[in-house]
PDB file of N, CA and C in Angstrom:
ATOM      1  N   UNK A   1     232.232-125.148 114.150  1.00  0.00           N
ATOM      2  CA  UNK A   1     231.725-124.038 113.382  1.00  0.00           C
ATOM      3  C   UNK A   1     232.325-122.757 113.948  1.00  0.00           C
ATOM      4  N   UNK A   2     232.751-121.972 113.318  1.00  0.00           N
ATOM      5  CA  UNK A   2     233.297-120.646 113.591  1.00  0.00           C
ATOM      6  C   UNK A   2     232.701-119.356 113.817  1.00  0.00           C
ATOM      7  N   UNK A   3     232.766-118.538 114.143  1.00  0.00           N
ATOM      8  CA  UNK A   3     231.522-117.052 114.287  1.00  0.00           C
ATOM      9  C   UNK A   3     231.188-116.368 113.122  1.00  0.00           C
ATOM     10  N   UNK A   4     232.415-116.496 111.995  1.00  0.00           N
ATOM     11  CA  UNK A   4     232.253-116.136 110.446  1.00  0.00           C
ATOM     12  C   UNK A   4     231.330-117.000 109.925  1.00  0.00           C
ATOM     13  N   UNK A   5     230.820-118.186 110.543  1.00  0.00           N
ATOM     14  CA  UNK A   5     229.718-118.735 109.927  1.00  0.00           C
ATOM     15  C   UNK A   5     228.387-118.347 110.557  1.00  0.00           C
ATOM     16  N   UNK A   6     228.397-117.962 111.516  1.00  0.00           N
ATOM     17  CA  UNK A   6     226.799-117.244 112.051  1.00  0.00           C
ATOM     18  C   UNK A   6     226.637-116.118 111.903  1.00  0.00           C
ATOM     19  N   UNK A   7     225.401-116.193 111.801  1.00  0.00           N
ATOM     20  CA  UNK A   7     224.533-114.823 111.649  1.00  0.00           C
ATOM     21  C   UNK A   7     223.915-114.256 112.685  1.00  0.00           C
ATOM     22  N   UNK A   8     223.541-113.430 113.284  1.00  0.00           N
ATOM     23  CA  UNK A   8     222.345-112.999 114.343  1.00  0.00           C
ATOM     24  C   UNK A   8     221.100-112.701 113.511  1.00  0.00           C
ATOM     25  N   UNK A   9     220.389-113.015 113.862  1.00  0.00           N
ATOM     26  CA  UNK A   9     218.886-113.285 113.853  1.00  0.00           C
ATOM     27  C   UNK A   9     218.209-112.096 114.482  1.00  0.00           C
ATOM     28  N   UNK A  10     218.150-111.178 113.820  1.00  0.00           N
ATOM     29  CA  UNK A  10     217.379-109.849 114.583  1.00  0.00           C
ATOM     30  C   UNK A  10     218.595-109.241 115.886  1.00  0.00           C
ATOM     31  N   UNK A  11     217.842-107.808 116.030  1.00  0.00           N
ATOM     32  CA  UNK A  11     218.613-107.108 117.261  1.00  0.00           C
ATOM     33  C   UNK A  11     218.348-107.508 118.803  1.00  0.00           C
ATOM     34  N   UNK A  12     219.411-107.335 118.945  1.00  0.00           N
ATOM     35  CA  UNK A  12     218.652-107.828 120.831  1.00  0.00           C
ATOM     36  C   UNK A  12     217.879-106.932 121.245  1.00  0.00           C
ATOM     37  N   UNK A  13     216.882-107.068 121.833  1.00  0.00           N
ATOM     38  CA  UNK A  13     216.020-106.139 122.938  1.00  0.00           C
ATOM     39  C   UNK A  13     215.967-106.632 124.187  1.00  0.00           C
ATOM     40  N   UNK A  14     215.976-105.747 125.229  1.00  0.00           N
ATOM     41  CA  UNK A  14     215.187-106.126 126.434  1.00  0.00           C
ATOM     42  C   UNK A  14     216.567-107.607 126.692  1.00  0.00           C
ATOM     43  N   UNK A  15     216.116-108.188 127.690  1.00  0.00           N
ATOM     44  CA  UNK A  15     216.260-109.211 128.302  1.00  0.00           C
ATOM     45  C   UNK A  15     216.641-110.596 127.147  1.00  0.00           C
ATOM     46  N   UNK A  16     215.877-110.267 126.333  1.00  0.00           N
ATOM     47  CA  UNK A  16     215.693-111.304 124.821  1.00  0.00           C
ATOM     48  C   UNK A  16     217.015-111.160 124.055  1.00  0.00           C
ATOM     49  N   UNK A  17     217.637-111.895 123.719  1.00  0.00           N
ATOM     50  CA  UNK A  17     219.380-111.482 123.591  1.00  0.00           C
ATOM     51  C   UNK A  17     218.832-112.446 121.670  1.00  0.00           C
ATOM     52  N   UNK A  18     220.019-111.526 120.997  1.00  0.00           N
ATOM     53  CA  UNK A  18     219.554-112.275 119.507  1.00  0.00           C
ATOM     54  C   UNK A  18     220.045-113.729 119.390  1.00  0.00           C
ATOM     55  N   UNK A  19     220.018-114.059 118.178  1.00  0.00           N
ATOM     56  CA  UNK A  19     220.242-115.208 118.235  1.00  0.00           C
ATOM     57  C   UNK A  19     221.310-116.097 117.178  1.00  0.00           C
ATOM     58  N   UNK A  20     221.830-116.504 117.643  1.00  0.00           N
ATOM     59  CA  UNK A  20     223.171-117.123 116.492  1.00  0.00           C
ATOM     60  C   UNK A  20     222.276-117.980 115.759  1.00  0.00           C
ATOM     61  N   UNK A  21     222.646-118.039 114.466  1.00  0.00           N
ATOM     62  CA  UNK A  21     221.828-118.994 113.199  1.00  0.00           C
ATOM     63  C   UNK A  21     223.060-119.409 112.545  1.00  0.00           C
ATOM     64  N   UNK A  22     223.468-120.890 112.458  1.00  0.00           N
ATOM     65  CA  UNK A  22     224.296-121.557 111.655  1.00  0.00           C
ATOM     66  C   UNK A  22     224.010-121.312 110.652  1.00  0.00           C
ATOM     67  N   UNK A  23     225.187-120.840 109.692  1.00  0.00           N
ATOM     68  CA  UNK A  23     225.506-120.653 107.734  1.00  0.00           C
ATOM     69  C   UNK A  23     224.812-121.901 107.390  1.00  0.00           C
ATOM     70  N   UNK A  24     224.435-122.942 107.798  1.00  0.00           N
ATOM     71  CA  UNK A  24     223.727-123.932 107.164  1.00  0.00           C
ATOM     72  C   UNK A  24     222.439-123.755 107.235  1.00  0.00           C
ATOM     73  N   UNK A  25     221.733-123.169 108.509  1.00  0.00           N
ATOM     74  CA  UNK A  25     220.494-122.987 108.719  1.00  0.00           C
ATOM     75  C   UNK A  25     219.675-121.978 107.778  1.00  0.00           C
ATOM     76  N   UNK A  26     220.460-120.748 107.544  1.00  0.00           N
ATOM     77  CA  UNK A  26     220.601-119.739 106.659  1.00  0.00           C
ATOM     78  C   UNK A  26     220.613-119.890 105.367  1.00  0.00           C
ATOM     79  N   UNK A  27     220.621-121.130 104.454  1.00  0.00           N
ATOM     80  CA  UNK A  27     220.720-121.484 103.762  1.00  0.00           C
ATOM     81  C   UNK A  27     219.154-122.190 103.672  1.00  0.00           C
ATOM     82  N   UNK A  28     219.169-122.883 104.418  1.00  0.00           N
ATOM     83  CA  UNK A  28     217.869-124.086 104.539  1.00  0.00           C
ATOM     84  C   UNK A  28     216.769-122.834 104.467  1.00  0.00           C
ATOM     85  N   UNK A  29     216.846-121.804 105.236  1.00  0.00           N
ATOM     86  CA  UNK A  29     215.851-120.862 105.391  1.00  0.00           C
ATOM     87  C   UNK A  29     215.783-119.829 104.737  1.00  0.00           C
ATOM     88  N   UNK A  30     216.592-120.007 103.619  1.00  0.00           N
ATOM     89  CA  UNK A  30     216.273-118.895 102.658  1.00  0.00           C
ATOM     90  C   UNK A  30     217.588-117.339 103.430  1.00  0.00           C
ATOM     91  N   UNK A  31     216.427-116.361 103.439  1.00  0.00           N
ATOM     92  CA  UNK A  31     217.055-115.071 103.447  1.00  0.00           C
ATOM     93  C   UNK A  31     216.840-114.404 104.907  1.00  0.00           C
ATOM     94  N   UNK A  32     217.278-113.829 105.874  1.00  0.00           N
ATOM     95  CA  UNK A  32     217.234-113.895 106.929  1.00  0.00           C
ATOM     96  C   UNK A  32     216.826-111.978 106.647  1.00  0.00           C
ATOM     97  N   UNK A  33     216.375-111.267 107.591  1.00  0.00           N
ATOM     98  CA  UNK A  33     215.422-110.309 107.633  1.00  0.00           C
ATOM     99  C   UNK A  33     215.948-109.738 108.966  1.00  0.00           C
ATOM    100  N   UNK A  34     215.575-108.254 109.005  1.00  0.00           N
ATOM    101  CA  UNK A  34     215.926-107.243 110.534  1.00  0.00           C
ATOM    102  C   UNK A  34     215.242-108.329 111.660  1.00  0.00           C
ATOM    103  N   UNK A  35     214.605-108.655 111.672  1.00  0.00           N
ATOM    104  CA  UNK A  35     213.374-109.541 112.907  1.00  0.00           C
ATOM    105  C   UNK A  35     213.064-110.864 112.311  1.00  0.00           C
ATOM    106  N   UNK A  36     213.295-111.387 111.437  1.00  0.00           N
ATOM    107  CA  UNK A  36     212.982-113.300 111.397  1.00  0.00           C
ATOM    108  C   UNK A  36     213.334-113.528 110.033  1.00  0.00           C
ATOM    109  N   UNK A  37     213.147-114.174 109.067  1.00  0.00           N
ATOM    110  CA  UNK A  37     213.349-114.669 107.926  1.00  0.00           C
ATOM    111  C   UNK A  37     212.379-114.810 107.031  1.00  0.00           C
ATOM    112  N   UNK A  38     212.481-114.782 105.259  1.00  0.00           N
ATOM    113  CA  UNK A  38     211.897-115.427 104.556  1.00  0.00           C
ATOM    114  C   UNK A  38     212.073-116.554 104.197  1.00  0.00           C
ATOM    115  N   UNK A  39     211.100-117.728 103.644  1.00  0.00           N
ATOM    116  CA  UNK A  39     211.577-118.746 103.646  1.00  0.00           C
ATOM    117  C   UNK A  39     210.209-119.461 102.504  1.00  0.00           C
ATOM    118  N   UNK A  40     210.664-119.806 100.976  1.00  0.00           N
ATOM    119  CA  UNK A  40     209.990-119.684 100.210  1.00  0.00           C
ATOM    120  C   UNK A  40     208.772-118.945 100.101  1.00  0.00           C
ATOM    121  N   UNK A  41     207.315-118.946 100.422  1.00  0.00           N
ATOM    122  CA  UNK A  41     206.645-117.745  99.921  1.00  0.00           C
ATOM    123  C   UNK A  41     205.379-117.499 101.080  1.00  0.00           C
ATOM    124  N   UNK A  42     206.877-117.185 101.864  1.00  0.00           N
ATOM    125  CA  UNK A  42     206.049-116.304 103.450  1.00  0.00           C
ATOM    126  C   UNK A  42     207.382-115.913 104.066  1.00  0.00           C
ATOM    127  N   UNK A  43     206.813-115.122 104.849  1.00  0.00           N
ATOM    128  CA  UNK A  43     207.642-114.607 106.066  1.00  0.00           C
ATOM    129  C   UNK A  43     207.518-114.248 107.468  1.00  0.00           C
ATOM    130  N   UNK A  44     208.403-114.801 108.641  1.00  0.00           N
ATOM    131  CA  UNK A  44     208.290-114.957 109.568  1.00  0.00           C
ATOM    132  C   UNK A  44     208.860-113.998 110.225  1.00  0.00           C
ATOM    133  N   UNK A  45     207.947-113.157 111.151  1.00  0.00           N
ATOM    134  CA  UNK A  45     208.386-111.887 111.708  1.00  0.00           C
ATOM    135  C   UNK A  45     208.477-111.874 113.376  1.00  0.00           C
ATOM    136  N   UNK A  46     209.707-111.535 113.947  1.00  0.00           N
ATOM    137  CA  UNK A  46     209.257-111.150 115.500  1.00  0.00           C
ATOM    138  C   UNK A  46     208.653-109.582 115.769  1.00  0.00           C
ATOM    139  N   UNK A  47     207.672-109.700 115.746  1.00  0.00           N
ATOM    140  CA  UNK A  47     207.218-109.053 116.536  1.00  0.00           C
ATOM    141  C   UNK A  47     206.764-107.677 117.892  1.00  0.00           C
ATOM    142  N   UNK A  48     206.783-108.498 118.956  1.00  0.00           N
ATOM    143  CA  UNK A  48     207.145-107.543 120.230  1.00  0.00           C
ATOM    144  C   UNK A  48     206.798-108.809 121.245  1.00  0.00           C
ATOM    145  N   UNK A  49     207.075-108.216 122.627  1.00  0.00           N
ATOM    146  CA  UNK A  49     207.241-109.142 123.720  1.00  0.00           C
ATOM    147  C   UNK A  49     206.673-108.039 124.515  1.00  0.00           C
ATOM    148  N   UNK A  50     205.693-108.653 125.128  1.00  0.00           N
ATOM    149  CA  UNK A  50     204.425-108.051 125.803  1.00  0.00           C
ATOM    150  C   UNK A  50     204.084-108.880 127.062  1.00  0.00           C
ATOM    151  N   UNK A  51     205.300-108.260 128.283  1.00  0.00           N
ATOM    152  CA  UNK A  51     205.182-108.835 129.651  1.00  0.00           C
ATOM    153  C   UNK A  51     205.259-109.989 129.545  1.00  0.00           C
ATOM    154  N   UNK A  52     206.150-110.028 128.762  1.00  0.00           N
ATOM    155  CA  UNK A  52     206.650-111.889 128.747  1.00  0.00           C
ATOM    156  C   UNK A  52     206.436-112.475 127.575  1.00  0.00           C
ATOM    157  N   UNK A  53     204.980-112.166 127.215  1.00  0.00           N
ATOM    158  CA  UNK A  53     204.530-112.858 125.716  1.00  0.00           C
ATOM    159  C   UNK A  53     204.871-112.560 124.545  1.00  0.00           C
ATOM    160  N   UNK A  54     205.232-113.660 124.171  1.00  0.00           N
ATOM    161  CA  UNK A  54     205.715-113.086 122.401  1.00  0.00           C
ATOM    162  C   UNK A  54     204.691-112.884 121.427  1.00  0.00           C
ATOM    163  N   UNK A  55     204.915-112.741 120.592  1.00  0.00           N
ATOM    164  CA  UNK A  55     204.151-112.195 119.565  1.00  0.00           C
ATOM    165  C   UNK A  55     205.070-112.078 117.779  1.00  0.00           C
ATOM    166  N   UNK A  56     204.445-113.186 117.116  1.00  0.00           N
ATOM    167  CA  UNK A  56     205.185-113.381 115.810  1.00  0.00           C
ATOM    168  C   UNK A  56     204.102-113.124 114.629  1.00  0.00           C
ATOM    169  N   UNK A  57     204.637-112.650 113.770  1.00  0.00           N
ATOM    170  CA  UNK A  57     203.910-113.129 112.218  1.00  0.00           C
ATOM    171  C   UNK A  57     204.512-113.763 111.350  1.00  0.00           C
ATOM    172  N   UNK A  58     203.782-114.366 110.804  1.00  0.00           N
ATOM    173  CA  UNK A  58     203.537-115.100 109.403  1.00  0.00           C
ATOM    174  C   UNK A  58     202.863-114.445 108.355  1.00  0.00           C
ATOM    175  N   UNK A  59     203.259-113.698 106.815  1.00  0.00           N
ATOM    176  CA  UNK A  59     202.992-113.417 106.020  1.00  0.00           C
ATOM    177  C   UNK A  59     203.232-114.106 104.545  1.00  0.00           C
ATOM    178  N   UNK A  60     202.003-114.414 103.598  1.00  0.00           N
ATOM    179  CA  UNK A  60     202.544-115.158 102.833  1.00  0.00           C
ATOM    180  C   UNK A  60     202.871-113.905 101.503  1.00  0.00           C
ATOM    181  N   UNK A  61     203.383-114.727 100.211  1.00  0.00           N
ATOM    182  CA  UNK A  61     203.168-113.764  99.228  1.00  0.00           C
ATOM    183  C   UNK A  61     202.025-112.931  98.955  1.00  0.00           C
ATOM    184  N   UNK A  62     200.727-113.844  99.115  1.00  0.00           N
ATOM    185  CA  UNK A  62     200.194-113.743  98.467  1.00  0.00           C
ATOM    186  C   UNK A  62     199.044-112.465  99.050  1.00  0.00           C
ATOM    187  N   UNK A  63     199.951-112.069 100.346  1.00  0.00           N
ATOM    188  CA  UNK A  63     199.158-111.087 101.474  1.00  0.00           C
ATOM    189  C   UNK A  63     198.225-112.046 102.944  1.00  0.00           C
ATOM    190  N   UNK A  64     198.590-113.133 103.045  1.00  0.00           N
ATOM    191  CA  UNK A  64     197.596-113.728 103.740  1.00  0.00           C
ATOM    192  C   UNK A  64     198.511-113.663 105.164  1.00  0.00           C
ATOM    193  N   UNK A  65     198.207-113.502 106.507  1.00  0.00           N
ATOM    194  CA  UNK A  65     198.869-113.305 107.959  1.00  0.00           C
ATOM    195  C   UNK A  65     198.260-113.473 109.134  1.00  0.00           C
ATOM    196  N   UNK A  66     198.728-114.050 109.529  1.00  0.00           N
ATOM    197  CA  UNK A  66     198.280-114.531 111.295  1.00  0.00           C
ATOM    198  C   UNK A  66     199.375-113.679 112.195  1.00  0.00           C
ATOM    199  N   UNK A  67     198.750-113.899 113.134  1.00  0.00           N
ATOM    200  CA  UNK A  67     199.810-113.486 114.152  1.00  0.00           C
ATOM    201  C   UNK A  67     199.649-114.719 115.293  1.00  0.00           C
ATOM    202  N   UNK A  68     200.550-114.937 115.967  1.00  0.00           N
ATOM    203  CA  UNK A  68     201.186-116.227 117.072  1.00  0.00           C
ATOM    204  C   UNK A  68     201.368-115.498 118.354  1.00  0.00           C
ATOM    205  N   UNK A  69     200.494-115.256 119.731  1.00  0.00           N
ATOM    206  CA  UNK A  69     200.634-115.119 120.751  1.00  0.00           C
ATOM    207  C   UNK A  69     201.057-116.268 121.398  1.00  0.00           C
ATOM    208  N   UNK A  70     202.190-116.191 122.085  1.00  0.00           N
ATOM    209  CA  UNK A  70     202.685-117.543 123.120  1.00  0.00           C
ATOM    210  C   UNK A  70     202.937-117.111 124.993  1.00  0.00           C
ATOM    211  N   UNK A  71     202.152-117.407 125.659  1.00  0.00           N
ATOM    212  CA  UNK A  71     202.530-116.925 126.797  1.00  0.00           C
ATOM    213  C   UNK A  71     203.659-117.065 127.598  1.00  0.00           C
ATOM    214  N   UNK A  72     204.370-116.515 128.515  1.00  0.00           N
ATOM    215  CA  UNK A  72     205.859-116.441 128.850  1.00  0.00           C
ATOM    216  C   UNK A  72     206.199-118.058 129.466  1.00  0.00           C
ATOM    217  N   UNK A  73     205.015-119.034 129.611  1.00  0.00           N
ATOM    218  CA  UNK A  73     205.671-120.091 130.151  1.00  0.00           C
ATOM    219  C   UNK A  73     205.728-120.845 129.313  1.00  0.00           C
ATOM    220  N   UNK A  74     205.053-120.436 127.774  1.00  0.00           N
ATOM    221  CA  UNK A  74     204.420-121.549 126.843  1.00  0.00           C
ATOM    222  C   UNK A  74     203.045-122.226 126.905  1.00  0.00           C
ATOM    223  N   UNK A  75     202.712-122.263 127.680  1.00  0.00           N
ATOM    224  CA  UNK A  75     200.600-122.551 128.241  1.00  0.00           C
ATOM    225  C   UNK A  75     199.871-122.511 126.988  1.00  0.00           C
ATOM    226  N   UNK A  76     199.905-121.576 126.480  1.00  0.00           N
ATOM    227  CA  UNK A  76     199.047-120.845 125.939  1.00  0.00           C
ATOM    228  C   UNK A  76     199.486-120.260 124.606  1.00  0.00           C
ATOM    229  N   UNK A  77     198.883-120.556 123.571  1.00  0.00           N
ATOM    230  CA  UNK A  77     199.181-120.231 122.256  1.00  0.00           C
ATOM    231  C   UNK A  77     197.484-119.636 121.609  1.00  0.00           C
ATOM    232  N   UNK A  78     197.655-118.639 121.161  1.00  0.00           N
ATOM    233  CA  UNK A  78     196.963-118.194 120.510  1.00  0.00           C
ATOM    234  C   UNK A  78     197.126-117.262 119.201  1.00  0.00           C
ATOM    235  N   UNK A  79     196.036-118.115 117.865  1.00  0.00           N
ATOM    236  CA  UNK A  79     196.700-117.325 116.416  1.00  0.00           C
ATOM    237  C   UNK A  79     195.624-116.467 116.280  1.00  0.00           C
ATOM    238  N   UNK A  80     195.594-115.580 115.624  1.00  0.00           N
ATOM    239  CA  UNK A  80     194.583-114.111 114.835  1.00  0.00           C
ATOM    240  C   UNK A  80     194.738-114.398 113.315  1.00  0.00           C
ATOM    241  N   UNK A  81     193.829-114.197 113.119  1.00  0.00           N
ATOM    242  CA  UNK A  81     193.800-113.770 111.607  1.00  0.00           C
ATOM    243  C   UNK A  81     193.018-112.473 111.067  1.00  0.00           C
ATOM    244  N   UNK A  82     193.238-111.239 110.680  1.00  0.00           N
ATOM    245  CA  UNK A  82     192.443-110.139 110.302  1.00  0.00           C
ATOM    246  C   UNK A  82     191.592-109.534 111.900  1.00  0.00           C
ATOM    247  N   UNK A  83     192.457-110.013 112.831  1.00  0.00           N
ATOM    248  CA  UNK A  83     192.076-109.303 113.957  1.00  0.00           C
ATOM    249  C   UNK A  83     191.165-109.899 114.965  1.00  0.00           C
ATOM    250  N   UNK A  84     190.726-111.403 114.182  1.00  0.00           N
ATOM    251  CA  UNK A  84     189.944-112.316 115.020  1.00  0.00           C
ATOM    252  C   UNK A  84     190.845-113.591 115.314  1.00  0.00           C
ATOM    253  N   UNK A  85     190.792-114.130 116.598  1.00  0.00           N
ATOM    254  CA  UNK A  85     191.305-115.052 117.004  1.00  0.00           C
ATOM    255  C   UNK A  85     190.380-116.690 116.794  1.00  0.00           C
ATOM    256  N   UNK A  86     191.467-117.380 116.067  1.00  0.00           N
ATOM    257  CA  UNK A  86     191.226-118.520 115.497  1.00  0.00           C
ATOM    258  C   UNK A  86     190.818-119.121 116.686  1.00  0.00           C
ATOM    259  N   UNK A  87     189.776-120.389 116.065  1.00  0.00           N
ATOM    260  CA  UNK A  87     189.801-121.158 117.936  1.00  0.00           C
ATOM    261  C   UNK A  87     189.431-122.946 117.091  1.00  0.00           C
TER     262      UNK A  87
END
């Protein structure tokens, strides 16, 4: 595969370097976005990185969104919805 076939996947920040996405993947996933992709009828957003932890959303069409806390080792996953954390 060649570099004319990848895309970067959002801007680099920080330490967090972007990310190459194969022309095939890009395809499978629909439309690719400043920070993550759409991909039939939602969209996947990065976030911010908060002392390690990431932090993503999920938005659907239809207005519905969580957010995805993951801690810097992976341990620990935690989703929100409307500001309360799912359990």
């Amino acid at each position: 595969m060649t570099e004319s076939m990848t895309s970067q996947l959002g801007p680099s920040s920080g330490d967090s370097p972007a990310v190459e996405v194969p022309a095939d993947l890009i395809v499978a996933f629909g439309e690719l976005t400043e920070y993550g992709f759409k991909w039939g009828p939602m969209e996947v957003t990065r976030m911010a990185e908060i002392s390690g932890s990431l932090n993503l959303s999920v938005k659907t069409v239809a207005g519905l969104r969580i957010q995805i806390f993951v801690s810097p080792k992976g341990h620990s996953l935690r989703v929100f919805r409307e500001g309360k954390e799912l359990t």
